[in-house]
Protein backbone atom coordinates (compact mmCIF):
# COMPACT_ATOMS: atom_id res chain seq x y z
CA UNK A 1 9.44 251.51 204.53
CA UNK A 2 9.51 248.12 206.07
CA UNK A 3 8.97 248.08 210.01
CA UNK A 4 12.00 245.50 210.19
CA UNK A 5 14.31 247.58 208.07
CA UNK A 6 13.16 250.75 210.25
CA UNK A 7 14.03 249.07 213.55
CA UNK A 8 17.04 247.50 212.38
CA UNK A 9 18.25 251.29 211.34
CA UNK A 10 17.51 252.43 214.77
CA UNK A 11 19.62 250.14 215.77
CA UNK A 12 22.25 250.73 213.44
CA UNK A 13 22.26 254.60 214.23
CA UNK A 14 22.23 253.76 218.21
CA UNK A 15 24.80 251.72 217.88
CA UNK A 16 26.72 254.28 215.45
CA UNK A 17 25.76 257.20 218.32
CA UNK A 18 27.35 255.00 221.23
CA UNK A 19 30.69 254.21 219.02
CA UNK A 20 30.82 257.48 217.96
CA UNK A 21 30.21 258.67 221.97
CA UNK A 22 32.72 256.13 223.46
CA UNK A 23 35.44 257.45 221.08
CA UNK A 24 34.81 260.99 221.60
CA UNK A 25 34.91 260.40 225.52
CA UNK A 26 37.82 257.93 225.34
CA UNK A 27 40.48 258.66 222.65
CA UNK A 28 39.73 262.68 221.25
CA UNK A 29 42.51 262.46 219.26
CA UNK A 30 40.96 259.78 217.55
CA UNK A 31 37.46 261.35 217.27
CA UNK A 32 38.91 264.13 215.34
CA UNK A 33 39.71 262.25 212.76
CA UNK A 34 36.29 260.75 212.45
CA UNK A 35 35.68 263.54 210.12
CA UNK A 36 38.20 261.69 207.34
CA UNK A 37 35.75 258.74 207.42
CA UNK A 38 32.00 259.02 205.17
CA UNK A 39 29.89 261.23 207.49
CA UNK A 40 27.02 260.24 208.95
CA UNK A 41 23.77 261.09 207.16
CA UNK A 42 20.36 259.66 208.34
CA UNK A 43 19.19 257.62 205.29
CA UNK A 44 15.78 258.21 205.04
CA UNK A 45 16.37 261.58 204.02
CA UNK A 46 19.46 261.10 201.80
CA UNK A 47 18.48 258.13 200.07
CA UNK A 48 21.66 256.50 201.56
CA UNK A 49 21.23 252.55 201.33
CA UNK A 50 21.48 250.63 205.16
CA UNK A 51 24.64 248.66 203.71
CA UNK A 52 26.31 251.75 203.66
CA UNK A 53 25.61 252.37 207.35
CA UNK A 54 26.65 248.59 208.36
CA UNK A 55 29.61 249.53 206.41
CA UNK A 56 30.47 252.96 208.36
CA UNK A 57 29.62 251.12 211.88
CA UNK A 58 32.20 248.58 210.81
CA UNK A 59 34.78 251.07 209.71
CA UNK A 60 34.29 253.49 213.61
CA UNK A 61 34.34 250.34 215.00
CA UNK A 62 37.26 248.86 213.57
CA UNK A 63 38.73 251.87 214.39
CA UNK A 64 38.11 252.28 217.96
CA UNK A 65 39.41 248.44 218.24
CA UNK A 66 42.85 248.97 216.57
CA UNK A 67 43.34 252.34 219.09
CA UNK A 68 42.12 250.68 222.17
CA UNK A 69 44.83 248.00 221.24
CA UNK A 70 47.41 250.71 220.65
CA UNK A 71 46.73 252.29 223.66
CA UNK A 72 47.06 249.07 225.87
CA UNK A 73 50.32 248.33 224.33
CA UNK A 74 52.01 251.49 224.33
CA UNK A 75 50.54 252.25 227.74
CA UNK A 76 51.96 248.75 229.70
């Protein structure tokens, strides 16, 4: 596997981890649900192509936006 594409996943599953970590500290409710999105699977050994990861950080992420506006409306 290319180094580039091997660093670049790193990143991708950090990035995934520290989502995944900030939603599961901040919003449990939320995190619970996590399990309703494509679980996470490290690539390499499923065959899983890195588009689908960029896809699934997206999705967490995109997630964790719309609650933390939620939140900071229904909270004020």
């Amino acid at each position: 596997m290319d180094t580039c594409i091997l660093a670049l996943s790193e990143d991708i599953k950090n990035e995934i981890f520290t989502v995944t970590n900030d939603i599961q500290e901040k919003y449990p409710e939320l995190y619970e649900h996590l399990s309703e999105t494509p679980l996470f699977h490290w690539y390499e050994n499923e065959g899983i192509p890195l588009v689908e990861f960029e896809q699934y950080l997206s999705s967490i992420k995109s997630q964790l936006t719309t609650f933390e506006k939620y939140y900071s409306t229904s909270y004020m």
